[in-house]
Protein backbone atom coordinates (compact mmCIF):
# COMPACT_ATOMS: atom_id res chain seq x y z
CA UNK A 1 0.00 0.00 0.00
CA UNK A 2 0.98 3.51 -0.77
CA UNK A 3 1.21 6.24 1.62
CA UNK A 4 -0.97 8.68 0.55
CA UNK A 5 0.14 12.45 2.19
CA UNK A 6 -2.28 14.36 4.26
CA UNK A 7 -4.11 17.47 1.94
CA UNK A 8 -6.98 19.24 4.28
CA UNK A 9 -6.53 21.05 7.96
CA UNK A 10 -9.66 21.09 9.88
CA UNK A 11 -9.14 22.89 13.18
CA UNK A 12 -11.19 20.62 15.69
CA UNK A 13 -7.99 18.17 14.85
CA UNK A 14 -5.72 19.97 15.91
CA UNK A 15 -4.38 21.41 19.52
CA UNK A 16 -1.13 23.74 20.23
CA UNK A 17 1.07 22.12 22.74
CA UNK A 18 4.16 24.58 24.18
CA UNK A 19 7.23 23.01 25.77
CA UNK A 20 7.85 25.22 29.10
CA UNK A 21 9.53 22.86 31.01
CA UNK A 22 13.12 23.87 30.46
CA UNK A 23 15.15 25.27 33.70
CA UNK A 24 16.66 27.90 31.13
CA UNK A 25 20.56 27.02 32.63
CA UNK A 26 21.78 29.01 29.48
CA UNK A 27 19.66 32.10 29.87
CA UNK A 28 20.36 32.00 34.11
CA UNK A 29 18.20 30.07 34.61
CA UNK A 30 15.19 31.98 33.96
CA UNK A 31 11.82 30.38 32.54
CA UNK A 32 12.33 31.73 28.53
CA UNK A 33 8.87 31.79 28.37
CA UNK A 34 8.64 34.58 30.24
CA UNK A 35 11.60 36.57 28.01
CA UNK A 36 10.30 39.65 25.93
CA UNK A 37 10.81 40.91 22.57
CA UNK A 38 9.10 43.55 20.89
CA UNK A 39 7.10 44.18 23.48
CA UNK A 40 6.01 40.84 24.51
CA UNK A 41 6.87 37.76 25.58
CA UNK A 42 7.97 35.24 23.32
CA UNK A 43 5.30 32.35 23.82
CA UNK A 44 2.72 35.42 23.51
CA UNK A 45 3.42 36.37 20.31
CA UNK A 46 3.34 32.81 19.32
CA UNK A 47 -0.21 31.86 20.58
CA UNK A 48 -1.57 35.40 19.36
CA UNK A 49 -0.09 34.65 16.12
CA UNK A 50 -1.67 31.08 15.95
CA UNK A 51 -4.16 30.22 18.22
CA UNK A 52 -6.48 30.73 15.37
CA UNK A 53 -5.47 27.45 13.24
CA UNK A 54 -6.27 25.34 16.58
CA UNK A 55 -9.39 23.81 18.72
CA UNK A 56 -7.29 24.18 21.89
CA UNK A 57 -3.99 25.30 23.17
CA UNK A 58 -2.57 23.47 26.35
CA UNK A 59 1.13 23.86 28.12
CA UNK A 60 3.54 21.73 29.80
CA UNK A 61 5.56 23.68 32.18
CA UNK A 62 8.27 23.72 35.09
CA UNK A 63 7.98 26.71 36.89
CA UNK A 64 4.62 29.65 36.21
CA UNK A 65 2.17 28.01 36.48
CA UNK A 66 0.15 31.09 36.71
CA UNK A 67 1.70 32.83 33.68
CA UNK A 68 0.69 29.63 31.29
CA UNK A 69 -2.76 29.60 31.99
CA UNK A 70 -3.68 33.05 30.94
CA UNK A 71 -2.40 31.45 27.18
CA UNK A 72 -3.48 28.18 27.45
CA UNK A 73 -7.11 26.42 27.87
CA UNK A 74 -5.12 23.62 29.93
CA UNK A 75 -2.02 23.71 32.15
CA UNK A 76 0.22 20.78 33.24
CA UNK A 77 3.21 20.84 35.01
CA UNK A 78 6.53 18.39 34.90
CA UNK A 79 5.10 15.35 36.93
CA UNK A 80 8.96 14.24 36.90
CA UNK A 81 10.98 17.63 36.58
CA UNK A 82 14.54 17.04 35.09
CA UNK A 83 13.55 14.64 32.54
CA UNK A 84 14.12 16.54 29.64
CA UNK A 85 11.96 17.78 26.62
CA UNK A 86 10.39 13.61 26.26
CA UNK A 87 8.79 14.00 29.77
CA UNK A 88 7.05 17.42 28.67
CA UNK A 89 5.31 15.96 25.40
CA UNK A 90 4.58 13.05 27.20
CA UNK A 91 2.49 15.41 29.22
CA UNK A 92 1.31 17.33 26.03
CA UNK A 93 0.62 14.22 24.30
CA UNK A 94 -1.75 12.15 27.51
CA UNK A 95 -3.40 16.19 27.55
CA UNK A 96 -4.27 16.16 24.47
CA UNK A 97 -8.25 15.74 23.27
CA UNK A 98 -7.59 15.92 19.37
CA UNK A 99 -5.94 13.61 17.06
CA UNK A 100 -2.67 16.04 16.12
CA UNK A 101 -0.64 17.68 18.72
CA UNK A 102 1.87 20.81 17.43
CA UNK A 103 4.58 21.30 19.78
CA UNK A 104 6.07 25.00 19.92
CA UNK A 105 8.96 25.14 22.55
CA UNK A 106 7.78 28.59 24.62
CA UNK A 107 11.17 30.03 23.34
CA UNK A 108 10.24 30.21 19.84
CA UNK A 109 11.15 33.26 17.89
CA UNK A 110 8.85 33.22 14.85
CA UNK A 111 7.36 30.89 12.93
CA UNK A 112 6.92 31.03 8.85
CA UNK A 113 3.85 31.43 7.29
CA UNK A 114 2.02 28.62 6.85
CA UNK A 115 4.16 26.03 8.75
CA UNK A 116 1.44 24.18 10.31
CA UNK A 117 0.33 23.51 6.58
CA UNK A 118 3.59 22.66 5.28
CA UNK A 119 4.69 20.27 8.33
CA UNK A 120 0.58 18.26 7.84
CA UNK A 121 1.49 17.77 4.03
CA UNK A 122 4.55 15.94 5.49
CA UNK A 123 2.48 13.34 7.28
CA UNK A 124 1.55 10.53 6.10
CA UNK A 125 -0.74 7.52 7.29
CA UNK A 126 2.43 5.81 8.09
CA UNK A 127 3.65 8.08 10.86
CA UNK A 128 3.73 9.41 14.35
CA UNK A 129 5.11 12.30 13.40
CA UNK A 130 7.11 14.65 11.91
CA UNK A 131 9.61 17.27 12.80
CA UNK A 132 11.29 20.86 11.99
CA UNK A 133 14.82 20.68 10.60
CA UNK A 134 16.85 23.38 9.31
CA UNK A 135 19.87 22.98 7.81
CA UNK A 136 19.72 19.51 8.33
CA UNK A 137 19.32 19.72 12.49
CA UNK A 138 16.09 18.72 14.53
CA UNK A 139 14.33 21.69 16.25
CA UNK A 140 11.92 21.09 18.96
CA UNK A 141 9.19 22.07 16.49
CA UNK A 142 6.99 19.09 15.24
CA UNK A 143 3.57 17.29 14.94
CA UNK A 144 2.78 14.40 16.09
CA UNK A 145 -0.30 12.08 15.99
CA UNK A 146 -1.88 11.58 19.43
CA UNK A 147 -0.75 7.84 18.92
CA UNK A 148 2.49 8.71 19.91
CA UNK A 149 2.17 8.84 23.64
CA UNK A 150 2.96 4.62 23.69
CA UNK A 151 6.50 4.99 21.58
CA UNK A 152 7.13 8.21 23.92
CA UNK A 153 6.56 6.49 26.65
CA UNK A 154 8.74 3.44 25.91
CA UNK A 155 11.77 5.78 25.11
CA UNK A 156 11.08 7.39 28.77
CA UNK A 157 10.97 3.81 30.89
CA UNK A 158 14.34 3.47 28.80
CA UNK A 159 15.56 6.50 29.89
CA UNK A 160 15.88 8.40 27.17
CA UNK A 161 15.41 11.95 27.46
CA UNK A 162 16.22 13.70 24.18
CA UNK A 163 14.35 14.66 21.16
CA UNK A 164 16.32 13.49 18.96
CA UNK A 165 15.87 9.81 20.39
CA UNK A 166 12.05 10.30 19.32
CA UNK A 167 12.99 11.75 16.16
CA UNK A 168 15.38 8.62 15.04
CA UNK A 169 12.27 6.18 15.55
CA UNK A 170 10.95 4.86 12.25
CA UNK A 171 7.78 6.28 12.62
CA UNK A 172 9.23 10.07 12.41
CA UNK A 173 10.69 11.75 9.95
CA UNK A 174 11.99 15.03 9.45
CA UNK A 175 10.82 18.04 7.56
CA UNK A 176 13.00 20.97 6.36
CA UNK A 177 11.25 24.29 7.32
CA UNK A 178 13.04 27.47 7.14
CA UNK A 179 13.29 29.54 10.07
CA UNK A 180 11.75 26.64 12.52
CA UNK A 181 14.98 26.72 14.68
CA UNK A 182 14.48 29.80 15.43
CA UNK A 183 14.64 29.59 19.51
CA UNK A 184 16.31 31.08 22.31
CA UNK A 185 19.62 29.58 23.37
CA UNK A 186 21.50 32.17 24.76
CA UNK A 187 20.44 35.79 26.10
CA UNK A 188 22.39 37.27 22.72
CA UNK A 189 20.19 35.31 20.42
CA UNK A 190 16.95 37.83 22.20
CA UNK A 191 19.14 40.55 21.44
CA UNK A 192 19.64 39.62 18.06
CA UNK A 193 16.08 39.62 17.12
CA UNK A 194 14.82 42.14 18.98
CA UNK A 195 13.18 43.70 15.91
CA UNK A 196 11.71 40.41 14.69
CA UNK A 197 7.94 40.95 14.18
């Protein structure tokens, strides 16, 4: 059987997950949700921008619990903090009500017009999910089926912690997006796009 790709978006489907549950070492240690640029924080301007092209928008988080939930219809916080970026869409992905979850890390700068679009045309019936790369390097950005949660949760009793042990299953498979990787590392990298729209 051929995989056929996926060709219409219909919003009930879909729900915006963010990844908050860094401890922000590289930034001193501060929640990078919470960072501004232009005005606003970072995770802001990404709901604003897209909470449109979803049914719901839910948060996994470490710290803020407060801050979170005037973005997000649902919070959850790190049942197991530490545990890396797996334990957070573990959360997303049991929080989840629809059958795609999007996962933003609450750090991202911008997104391109019509990524969600480009990243669903990617994913076929034969996968999990798929996943942002630029330049040939994972970003945290992908979207996974809500059938995921079992394979994430294998690679967590295993103790793995990364995404890129998710994203070197079979069932994933990278996409290459432009401007995806676009998060904050370091304080400098705020500076540096501090007149990003």
């Amino acid at each position: 059987m051929i995989s056929q790709p996926n060709t219409l978006l219909q919003r009930s489907e879909f729900t915006l997950g963010i990844l908050a549950g860094g401890s922000g070492r590289r930034v001193g240690y501060r929640d990078k949700g919470l960072l501004v640029g232009s005005g606003q924080t970072l995770v802001e301007r990404t709901v604003s921008q897209n909470r449109a092209l979803f049914a719901q928008v839910i948060a996994c988080c470490h710290d803020n619990p407060w801050f979170y939930s005037m973005l997000a219809d649902r919070v959850f916080c790190d049942s197991r903090p530490g545990l890396g970026p797996l334990m957070g869409i573990a959360a997303l992905l049991a929080g989840t009500e629809t059958e795609f979850l999007a996962v933003i890390p609450c750090d991202q700068q911008r997104l391109p017009t019509g990524w969600l679009d480009h990243m669903f045309e990617a994913m076929d019936n034969s996968l999990l999910g798929v996943y942002a790369a630029e330049a040939g390097r994972h970003t945290a950005c992908c979207l996974l089926r809500r059938g995921a949660r079992p394979r994430v949760e294998e690679l967590l009793e295993n103790k793995e912690r990364s995404l890129g042990a998710l994203f070197e299953q079979p069932e994933f498979s990278g996409v290459e997006a432009a401007s995806m990787g676009c998060d904050i590392d370091y304080l400098s990298d705020l500076r540096s796009e501090a007149n990003v729209p």
